[in-house]
C-alpha atoms as a PDB file:
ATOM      1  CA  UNK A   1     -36.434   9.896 -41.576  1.00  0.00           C
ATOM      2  CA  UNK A   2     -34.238  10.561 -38.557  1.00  0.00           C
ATOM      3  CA  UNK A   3     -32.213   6.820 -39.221  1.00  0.00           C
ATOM      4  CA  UNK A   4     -31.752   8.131 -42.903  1.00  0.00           C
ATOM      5  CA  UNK A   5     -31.002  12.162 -42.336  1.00  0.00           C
ATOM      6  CA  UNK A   6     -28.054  10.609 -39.941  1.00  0.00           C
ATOM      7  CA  UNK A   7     -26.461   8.024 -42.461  1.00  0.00           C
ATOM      8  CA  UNK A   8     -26.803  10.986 -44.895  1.00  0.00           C
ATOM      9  CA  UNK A   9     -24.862  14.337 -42.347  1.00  0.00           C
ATOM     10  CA  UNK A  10     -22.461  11.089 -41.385  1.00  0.00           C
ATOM     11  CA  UNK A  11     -21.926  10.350 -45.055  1.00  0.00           C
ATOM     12  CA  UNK A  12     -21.031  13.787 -45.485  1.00  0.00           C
ATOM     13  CA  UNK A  13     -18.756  14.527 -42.872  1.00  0.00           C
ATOM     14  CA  UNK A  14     -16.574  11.341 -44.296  1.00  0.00           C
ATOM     15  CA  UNK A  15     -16.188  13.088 -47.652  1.00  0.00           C
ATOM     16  CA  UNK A  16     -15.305  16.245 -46.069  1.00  0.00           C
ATOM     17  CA  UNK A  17     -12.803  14.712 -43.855  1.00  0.00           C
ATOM     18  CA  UNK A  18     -11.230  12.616 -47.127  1.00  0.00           C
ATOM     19  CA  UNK A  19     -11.211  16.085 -49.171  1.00  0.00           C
ATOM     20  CA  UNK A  20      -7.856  15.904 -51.363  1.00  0.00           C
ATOM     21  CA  UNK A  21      -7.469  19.556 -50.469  1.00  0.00           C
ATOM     22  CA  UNK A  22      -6.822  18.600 -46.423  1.00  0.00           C
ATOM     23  CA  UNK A  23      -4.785  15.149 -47.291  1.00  0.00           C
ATOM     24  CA  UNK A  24      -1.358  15.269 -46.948  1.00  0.00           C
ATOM     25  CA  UNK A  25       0.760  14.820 -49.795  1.00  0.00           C
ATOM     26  CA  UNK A  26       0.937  11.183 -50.805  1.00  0.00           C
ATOM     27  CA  UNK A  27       4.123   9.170 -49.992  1.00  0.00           C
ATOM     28  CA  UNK A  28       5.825   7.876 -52.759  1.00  0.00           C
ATOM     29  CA  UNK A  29       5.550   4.282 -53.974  1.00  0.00           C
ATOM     30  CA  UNK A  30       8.049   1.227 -54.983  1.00  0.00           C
ATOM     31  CA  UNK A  31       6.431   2.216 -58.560  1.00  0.00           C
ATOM     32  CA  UNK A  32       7.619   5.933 -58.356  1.00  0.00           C
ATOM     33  CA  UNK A  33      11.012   4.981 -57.557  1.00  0.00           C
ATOM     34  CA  UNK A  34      13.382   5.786 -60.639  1.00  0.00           C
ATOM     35  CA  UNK A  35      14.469   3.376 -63.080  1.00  0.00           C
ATOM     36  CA  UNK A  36      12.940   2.153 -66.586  1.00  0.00           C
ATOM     37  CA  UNK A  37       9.141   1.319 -66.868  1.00  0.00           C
ATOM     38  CA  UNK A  38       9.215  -2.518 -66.135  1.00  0.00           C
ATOM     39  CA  UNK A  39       5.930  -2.559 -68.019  1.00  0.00           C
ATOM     40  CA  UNK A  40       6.889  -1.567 -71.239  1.00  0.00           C
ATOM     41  CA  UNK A  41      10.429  -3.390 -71.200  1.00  0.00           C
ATOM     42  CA  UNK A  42      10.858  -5.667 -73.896  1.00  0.00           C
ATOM     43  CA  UNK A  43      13.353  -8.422 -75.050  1.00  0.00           C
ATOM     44  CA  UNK A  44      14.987  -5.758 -77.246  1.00  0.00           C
ATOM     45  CA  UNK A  45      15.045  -2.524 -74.715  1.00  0.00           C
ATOM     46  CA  UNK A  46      15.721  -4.036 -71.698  1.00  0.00           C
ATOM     47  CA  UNK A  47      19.568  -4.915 -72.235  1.00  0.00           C
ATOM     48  CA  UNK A  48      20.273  -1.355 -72.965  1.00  0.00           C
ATOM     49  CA  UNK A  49      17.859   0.074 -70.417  1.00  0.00           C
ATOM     50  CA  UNK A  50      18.961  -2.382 -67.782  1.00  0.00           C
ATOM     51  CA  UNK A  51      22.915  -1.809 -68.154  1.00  0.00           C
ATOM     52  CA  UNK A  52      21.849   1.934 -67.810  1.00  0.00           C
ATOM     53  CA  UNK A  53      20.056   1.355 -64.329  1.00  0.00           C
ATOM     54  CA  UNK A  54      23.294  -0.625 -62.802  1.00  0.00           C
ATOM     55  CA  UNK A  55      25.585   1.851 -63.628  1.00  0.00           C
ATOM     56  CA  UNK A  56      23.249   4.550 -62.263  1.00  0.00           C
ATOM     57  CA  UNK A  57      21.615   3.064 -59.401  1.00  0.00           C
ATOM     58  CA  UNK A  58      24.218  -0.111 -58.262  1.00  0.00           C
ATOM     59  CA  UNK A  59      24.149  -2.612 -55.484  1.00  0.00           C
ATOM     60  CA  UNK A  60      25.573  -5.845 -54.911  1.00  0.00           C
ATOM     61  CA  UNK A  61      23.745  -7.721 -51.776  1.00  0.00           C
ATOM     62  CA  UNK A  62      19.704  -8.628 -51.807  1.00  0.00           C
ATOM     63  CA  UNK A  63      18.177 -10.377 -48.437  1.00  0.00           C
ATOM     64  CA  UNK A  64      15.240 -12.587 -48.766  1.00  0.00           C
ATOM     65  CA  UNK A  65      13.423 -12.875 -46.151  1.00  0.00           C
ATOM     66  CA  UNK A  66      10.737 -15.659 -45.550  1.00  0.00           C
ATOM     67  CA  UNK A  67       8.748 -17.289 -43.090  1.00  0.00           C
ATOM     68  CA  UNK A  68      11.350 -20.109 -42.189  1.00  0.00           C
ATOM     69  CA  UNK A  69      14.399 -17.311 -42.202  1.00  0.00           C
ATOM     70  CA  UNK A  70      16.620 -15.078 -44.052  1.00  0.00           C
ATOM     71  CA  UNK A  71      19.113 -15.744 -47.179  1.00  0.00           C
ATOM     72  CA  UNK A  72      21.282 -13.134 -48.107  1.00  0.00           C
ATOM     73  CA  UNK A  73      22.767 -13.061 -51.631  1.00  0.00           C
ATOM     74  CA  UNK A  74      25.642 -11.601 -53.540  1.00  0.00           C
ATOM     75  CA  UNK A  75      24.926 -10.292 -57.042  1.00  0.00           C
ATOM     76  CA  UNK A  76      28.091 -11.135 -59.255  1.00  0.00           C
ATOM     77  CA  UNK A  77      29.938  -8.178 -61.202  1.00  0.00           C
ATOM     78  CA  UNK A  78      30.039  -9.952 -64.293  1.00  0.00           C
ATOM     79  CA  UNK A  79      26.666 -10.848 -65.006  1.00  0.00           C
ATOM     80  CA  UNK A  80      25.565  -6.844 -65.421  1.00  0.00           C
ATOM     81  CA  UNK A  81      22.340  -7.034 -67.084  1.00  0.00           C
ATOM     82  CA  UNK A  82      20.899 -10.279 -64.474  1.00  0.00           C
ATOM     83  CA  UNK A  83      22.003  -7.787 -61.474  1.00  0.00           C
ATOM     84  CA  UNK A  84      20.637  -5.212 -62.770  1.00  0.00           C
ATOM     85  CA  UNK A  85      17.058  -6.496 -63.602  1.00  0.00           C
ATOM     86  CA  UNK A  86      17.192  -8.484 -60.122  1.00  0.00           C
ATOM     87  CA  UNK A  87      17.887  -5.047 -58.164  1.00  0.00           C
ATOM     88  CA  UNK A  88      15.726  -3.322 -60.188  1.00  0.00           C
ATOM     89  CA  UNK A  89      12.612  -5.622 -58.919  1.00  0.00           C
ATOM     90  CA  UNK A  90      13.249  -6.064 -56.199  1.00  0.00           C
ATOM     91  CA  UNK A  91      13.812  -2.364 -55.312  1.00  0.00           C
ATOM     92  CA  UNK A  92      10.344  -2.071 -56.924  1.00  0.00           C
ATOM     93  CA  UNK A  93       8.734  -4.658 -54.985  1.00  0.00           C
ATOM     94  CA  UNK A  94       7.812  -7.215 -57.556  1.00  0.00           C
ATOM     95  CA  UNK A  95       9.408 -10.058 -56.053  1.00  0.00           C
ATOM     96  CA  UNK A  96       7.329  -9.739 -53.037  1.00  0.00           C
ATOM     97  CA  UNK A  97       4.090 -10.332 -54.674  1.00  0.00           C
ATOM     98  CA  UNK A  98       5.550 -14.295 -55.144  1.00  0.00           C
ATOM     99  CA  UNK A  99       6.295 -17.699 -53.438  1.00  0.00           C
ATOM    100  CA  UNK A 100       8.505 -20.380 -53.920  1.00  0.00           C
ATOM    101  CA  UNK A 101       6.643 -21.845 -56.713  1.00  0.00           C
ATOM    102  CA  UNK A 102       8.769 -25.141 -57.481  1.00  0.00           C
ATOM    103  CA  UNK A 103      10.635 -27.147 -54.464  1.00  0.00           C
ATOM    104  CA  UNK A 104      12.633 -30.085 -56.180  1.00  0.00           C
ATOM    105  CA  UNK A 105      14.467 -31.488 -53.210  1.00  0.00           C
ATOM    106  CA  UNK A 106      17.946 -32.335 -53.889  1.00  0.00           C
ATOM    107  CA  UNK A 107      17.903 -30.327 -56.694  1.00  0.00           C
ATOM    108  CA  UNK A 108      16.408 -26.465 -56.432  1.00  0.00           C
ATOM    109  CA  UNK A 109      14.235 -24.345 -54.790  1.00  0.00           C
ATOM    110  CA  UNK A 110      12.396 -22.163 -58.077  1.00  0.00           C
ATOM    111  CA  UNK A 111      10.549 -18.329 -57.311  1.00  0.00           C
ATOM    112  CA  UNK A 112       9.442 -15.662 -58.164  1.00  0.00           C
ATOM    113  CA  UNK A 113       7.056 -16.779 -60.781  1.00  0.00           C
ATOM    114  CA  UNK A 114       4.251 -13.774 -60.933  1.00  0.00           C
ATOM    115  CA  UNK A 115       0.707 -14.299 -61.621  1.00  0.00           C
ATOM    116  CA  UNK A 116      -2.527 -11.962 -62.755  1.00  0.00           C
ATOM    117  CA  UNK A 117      -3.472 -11.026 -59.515  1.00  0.00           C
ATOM    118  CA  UNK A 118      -0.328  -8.860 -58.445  1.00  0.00           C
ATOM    119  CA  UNK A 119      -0.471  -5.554 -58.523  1.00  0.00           C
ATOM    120  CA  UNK A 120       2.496  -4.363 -59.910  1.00  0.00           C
ATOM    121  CA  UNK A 121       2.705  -3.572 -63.776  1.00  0.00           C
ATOM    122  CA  UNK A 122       5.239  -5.689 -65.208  1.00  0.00           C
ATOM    123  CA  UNK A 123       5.843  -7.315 -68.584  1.00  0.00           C
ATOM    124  CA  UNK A 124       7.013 -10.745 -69.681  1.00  0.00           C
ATOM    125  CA  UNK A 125      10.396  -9.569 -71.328  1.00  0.00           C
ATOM    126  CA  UNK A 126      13.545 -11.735 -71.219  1.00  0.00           C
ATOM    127  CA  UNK A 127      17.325 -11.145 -70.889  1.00  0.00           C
ATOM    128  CA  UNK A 128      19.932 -12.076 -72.993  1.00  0.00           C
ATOM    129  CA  UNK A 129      22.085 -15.620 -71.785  1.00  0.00           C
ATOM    130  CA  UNK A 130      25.373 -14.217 -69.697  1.00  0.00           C
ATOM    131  CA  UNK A 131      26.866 -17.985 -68.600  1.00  0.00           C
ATOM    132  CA  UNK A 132      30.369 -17.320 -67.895  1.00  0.00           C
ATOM    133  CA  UNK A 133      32.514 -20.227 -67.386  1.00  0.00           C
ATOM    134  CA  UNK A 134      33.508 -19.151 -63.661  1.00  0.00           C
ATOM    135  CA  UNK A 135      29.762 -19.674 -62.240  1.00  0.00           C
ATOM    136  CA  UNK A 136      28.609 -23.396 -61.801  1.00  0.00           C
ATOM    137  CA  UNK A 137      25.621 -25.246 -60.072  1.00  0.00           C
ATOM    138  CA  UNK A 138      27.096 -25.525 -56.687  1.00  0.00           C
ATOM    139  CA  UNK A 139      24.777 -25.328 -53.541  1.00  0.00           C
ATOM    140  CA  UNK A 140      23.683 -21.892 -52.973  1.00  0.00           C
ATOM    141  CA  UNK A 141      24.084 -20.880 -56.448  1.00  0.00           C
ATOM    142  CA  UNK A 142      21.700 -18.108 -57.535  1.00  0.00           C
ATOM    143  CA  UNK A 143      19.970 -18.804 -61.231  1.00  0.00           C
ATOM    144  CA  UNK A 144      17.411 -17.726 -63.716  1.00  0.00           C
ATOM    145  CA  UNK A 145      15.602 -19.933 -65.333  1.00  0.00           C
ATOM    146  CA  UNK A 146      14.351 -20.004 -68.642  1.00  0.00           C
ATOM    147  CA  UNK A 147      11.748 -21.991 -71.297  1.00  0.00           C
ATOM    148  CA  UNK A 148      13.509 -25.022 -72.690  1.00  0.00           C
ATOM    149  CA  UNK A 149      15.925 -24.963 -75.865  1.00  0.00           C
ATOM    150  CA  UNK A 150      12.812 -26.375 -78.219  1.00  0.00           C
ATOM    151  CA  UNK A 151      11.255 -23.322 -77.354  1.00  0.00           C
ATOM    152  CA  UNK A 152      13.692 -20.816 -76.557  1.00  0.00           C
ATOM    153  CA  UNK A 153      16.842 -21.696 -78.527  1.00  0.00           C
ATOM    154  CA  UNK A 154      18.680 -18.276 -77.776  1.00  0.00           C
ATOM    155  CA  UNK A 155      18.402 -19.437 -74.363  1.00  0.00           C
ATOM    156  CA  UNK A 156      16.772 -16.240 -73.181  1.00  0.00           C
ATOM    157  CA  UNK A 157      16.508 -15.609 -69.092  1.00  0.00           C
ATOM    158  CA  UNK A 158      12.976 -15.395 -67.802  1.00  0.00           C
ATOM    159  CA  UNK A 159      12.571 -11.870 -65.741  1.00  0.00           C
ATOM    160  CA  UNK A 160      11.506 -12.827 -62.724  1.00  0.00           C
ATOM    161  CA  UNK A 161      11.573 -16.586 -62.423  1.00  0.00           C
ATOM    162  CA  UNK A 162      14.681 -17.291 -60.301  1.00  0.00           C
ATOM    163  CA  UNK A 163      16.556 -20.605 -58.297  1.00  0.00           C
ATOM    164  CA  UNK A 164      18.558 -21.307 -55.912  1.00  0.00           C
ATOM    165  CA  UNK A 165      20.442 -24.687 -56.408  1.00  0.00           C
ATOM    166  CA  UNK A 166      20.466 -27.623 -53.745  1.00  0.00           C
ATOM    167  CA  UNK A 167      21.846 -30.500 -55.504  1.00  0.00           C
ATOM    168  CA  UNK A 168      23.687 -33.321 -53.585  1.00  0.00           C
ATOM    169  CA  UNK A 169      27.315 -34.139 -53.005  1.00  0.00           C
ATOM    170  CA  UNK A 170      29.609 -36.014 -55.471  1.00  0.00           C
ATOM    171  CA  UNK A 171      32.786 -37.321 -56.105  1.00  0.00           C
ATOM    172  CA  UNK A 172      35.209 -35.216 -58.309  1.00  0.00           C
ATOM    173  CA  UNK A 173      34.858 -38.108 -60.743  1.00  0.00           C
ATOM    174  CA  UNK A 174      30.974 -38.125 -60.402  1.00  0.00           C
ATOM    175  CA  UNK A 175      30.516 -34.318 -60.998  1.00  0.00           C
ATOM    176  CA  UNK A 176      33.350 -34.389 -63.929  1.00  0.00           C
ATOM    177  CA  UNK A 177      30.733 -37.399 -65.581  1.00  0.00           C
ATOM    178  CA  UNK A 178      27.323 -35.543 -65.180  1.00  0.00           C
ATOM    179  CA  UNK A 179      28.695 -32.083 -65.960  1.00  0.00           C
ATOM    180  CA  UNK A 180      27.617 -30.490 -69.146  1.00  0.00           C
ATOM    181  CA  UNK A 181      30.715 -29.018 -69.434  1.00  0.00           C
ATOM    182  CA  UNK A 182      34.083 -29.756 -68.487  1.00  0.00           C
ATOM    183  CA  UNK A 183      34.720 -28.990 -64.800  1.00  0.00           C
ATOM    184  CA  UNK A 184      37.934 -26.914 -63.831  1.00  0.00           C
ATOM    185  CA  UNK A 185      40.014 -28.743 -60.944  1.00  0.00           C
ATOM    186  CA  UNK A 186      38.299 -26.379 -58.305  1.00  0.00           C
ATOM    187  CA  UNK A 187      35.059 -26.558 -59.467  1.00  0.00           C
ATOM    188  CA  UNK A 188      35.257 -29.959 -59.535  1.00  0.00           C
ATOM    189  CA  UNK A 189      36.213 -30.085 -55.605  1.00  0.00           C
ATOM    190  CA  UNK A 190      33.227 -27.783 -54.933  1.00  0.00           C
ATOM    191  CA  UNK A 191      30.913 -30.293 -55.813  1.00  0.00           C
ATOM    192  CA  UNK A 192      32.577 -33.005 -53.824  1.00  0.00           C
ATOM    193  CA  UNK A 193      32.671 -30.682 -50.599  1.00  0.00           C
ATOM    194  CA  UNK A 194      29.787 -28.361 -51.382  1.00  0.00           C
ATOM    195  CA  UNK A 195      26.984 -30.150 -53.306  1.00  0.00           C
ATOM    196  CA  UNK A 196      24.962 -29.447 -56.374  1.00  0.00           C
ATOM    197  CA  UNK A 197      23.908 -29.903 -60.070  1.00  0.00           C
ATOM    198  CA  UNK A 198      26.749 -29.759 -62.505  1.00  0.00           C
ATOM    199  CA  UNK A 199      23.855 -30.781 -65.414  1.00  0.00           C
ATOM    200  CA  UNK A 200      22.940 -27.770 -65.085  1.00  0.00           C
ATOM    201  CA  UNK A 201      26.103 -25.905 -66.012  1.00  0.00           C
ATOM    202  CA  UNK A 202      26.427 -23.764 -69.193  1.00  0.00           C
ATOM    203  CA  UNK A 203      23.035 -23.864 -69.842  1.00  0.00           C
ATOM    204  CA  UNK A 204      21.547 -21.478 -67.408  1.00  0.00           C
ATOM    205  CA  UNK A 205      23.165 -18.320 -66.133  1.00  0.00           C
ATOM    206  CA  UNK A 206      24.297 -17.992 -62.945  1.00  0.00           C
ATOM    207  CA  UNK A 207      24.433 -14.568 -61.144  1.00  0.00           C
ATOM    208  CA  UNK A 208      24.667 -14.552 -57.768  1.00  0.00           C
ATOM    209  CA  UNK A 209      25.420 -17.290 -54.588  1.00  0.00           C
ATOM    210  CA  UNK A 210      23.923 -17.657 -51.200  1.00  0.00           C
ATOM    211  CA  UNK A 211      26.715 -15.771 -48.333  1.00  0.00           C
ATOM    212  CA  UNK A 212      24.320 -15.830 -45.448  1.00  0.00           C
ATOM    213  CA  UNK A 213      20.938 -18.560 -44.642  1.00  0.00           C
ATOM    214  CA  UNK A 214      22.594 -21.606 -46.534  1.00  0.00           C
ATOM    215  CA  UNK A 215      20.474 -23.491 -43.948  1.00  0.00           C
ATOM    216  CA  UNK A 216      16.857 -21.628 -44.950  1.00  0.00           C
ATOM    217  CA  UNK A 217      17.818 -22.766 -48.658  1.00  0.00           C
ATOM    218  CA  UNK A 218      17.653 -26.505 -47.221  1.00  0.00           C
ATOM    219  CA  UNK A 219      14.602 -25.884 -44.909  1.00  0.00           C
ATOM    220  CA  UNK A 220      12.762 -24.428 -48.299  1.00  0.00           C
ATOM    221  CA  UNK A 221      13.883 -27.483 -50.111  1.00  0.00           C
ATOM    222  CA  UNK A 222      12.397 -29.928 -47.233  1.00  0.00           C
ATOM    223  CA  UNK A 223       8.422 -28.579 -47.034  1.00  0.00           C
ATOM    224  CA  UNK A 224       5.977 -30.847 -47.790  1.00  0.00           C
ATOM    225  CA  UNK A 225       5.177 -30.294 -52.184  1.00  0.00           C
ATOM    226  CA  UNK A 226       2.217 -31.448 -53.884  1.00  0.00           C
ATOM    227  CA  UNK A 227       3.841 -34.251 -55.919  1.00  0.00           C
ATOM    228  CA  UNK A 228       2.399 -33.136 -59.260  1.00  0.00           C
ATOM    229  CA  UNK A 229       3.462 -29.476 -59.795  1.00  0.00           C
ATOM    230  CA  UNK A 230       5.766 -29.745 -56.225  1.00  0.00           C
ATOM    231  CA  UNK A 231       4.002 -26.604 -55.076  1.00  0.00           C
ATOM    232  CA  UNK A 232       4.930 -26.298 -51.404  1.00  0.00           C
ATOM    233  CA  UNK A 233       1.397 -26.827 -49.099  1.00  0.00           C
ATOM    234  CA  UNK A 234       2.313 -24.242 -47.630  1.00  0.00           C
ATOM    235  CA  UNK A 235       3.382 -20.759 -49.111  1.00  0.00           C
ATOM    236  CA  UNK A 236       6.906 -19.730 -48.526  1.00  0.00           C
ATOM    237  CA  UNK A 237       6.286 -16.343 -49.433  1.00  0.00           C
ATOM    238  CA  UNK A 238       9.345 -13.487 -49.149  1.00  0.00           C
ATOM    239  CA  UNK A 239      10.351 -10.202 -49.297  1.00  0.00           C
ATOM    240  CA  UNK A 240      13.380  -8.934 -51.115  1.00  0.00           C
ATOM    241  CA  UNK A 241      15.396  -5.700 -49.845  1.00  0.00           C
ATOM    242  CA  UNK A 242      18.553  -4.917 -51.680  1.00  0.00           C
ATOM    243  CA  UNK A 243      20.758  -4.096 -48.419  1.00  0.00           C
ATOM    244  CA  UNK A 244      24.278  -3.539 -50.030  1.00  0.00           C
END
């Protein structure tokens, strides 16, 4: 009796001390912060919605920061709807909940893809193609990636699954042969001095680059994969701040 009348007077002095009416008032959340309902976007709102946010709520620098160091990125102008939906998660934590899911070395480093288990309420929508012929594949290159053309001939963005490019270096005349497009004289050059995937151009849109932690972006792209799904071994988780 006296083991169970103490668990008992204990248990109630807990739920007096946890009474809402002595609990401070709760701090907001990512999830309260303002800005469309990420869980009821869809393919057809979230242009509209999205282009709203950006001109309300803009930014133009995200830093990433992960377990072998920081990146920091510039969002581009001219790819409004991409920066948007990028500062938009990331101000409301989403990409935080995610890994680098896909480490192709010499070619990209692939996150963000979310899974059932976060906690954050988001739909699968997807954003409309903005490939502008002034962004290209070079190392650093910030990219969304998208289901192939079989099954996504609009060429529709994924949300949240993002890359940065690696690539190698090539020859002017190399990079002018592989590209998917044709090259401009300075783009081009970039691949000779820079590095990266000119394959790639025109068909994926490109909306931001790498200014700071060009070297993290090659440490990511070195871990140890599995060879099947080249999952890193080891999580490279991150965290995502928008800082500019």
């Amino acid at each position: 009796m006296f083991f169970r009348f103490l668990f008992i007077s204990t248990a109630l002095g807990l739920l007096a001390a946890c009474n809402p009416a002595d609990k401070p008032a709760t701090a907001p959340t990512k999830a309260d912060l303002p800005g469309p309902n990420i869980a009821t976007l869809t393919d057809s709102t979230a242009p509209a919605a999205l282009l709203a946010y950006g001109q309300q709520y803009p930014g133009s620098e995200v830093l990433f920061k992960t377990r072998l160091g920081n990146i920091r990125v510039k969002l581009y102008d001219d790819t409004p709807i991409h920066k948007a939906n990028f500062l938009l998660l990331a101000r409301r934590g989403v990409f935080d909940e995610t890994v680098f899911n896909r480490v192709v070395k010499n070619f990209a480093v692939q996150g963000g893809q979310t899974s059932e288990s976060r906690t954050i309420a988001l739909r699968r929508y997807r954003l409309p193609s903005e490939v502008r012929p002034n962004h290209f594949h070079f190392k650093g290159a910030l990219g969304m990636a998208r289901y192939s053309d079989e099954e996504n001939p609009q060429r529709l963005s994924s949300n949240t699954d993002f890359y940065f490019v690696v690539g190698k270096k090539l020859t002017a005349d190399e990079a002018r042969r592989s590209a998917s497009r044709r090259l401009t004289p300075e783009q081009a050059s970039t691949y000779a001095a820079r590095g990266g995937v000119p394959a790639l151009d025109g068909a994926y849109t490109i909306f931001g680059e790498v200014i700071e932690g060009l070297d993290v972006v090659d440490k990511i792209s070195q871990v140890p994969v599995n060879p099947n799904d080249k999952w890193p071994e080891q999580d490279v988780g991150m965290q995502v701040t928008v800082v500019k």
